[in-house]
C-alpha atoms as a PDB file:
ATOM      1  CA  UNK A   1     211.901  31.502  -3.778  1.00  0.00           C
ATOM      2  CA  UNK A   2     212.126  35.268  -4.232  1.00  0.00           C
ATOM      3  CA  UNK A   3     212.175  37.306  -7.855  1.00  0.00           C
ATOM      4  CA  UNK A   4     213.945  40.739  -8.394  1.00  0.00           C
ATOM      5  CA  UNK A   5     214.058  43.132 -11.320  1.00  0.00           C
ATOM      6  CA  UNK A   6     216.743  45.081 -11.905  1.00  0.00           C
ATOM      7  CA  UNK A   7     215.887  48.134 -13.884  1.00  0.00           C
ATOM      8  CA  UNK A   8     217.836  50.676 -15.946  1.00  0.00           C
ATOM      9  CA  UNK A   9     220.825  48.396 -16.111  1.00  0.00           C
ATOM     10  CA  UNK A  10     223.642  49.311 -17.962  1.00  0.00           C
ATOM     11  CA  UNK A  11     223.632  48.177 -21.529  1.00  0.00           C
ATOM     12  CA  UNK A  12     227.329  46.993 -21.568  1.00  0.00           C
ATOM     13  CA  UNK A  13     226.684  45.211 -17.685  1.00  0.00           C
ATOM     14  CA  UNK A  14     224.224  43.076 -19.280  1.00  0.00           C
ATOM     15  CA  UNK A  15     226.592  42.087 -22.408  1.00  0.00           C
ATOM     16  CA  UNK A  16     228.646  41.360 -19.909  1.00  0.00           C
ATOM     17  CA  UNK A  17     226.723  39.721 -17.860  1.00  0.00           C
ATOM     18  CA  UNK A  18     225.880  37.533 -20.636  1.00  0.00           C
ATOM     19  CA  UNK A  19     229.009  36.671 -22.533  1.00  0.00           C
ATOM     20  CA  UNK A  20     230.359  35.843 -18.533  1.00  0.00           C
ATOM     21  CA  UNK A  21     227.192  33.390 -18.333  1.00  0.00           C
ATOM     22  CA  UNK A  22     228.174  31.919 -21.952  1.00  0.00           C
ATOM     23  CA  UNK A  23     231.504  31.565 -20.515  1.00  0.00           C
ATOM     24  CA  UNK A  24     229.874  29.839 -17.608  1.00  0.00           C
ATOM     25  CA  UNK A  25     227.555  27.906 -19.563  1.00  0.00           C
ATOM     26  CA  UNK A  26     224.710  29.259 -17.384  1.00  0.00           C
ATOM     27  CA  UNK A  27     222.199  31.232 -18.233  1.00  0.00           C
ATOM     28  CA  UNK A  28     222.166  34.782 -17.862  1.00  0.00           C
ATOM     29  CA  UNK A  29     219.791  34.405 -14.430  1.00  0.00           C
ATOM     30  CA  UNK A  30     221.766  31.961 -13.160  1.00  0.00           C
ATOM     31  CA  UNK A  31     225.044  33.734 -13.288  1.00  0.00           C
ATOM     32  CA  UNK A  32     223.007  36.583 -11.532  1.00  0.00           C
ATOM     33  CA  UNK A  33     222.119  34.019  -8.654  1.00  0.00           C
ATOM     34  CA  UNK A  34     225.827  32.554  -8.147  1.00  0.00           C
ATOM     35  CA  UNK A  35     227.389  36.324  -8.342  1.00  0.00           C
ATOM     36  CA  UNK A  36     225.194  37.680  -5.770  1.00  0.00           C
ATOM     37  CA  UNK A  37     225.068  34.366  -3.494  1.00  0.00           C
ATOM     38  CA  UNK A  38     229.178  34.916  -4.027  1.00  0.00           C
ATOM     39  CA  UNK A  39     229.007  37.972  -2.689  1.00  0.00           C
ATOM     40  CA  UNK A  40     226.226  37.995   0.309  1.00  0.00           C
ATOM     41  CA  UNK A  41     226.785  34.651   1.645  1.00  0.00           C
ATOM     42  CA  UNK A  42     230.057  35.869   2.910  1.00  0.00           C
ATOM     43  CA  UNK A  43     228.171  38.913   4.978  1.00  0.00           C
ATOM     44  CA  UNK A  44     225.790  36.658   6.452  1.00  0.00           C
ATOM     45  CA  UNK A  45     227.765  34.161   7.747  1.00  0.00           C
ATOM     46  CA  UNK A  46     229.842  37.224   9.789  1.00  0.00           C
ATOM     47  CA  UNK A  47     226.566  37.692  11.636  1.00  0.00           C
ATOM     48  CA  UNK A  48     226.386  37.319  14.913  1.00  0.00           C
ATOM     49  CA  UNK A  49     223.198  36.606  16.717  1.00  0.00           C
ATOM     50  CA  UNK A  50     221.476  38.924  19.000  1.00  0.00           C
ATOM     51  CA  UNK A  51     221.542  36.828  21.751  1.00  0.00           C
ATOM     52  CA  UNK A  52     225.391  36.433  21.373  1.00  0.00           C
ATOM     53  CA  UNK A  53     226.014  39.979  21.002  1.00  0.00           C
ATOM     54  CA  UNK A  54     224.498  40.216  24.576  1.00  0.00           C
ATOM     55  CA  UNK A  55     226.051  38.102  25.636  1.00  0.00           C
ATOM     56  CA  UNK A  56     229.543  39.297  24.686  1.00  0.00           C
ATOM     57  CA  UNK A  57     228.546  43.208  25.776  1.00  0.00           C
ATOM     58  CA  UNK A  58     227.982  41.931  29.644  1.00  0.00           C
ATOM     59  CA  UNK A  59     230.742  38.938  29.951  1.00  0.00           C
ATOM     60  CA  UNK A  60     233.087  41.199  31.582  1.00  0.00           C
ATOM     61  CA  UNK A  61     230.572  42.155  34.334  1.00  0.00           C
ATOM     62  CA  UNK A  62     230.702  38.685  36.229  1.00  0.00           C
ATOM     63  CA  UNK A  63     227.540  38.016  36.676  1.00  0.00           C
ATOM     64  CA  UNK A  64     227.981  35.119  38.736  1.00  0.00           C
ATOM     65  CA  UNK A  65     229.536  37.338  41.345  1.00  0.00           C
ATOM     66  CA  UNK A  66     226.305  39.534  41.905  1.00  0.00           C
ATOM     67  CA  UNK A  67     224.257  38.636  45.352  1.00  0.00           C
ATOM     68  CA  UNK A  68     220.895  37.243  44.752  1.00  0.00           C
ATOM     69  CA  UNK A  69     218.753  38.218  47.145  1.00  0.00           C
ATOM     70  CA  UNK A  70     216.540  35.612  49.335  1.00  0.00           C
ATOM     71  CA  UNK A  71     213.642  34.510  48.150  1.00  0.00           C
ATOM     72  CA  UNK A  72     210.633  36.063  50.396  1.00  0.00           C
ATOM     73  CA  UNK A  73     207.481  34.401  50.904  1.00  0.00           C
ATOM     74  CA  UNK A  74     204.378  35.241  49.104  1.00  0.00           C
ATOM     75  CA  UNK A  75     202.065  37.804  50.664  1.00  0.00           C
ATOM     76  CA  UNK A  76     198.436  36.221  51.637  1.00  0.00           C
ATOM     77  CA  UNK A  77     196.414  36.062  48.895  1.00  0.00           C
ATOM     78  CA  UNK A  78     193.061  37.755  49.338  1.00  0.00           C
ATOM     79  CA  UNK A  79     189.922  36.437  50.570  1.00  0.00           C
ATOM     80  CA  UNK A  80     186.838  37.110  47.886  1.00  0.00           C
ATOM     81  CA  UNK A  81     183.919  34.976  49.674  1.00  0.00           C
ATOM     82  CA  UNK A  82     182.246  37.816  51.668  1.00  0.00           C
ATOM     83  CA  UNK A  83     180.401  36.920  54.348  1.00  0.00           C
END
């Protein structure tokens, strides 16, 4: 688990933030945890993986209709005992 300060806060955001906790019955921390999870869980479950995203950018070029060239054989591979 992760820690973050928040400096130079707003004296009436923290009242708030703590009479909203009382309301809550969390704590003060906790209400910080469940706002921003509230908030950011949202935006990461909209992401879309990287591999996806390729995949989506070249779906309209058909891949499966480009040639694929013949496979060619393997040139000889060369000899290193000298004579």
């Amino acid at each position: 688990m992760s820690s973050l300060t928040v400096r130079n806060l707003d004296e009436s955001v923290k009242n708030s933030l703590r009479v909203r906790a009382a309301r809550h019955g969390v704590s003060m921390e906790e209400e910080v945890r469940q706002i921003l999870q509230k908030i950011v869980a949202p935006e990461q479950a909209g992401q879309v993986s990287f591999a996806d995203r390729v995949n989506s950018r070249f779906a309209k070029l058909q891949l499966e209709a480009l040639p694929i060239p013949a496979r060619q054989t393997a040139r000889t591979p060369p000899a290193f005992d000298a004579p």
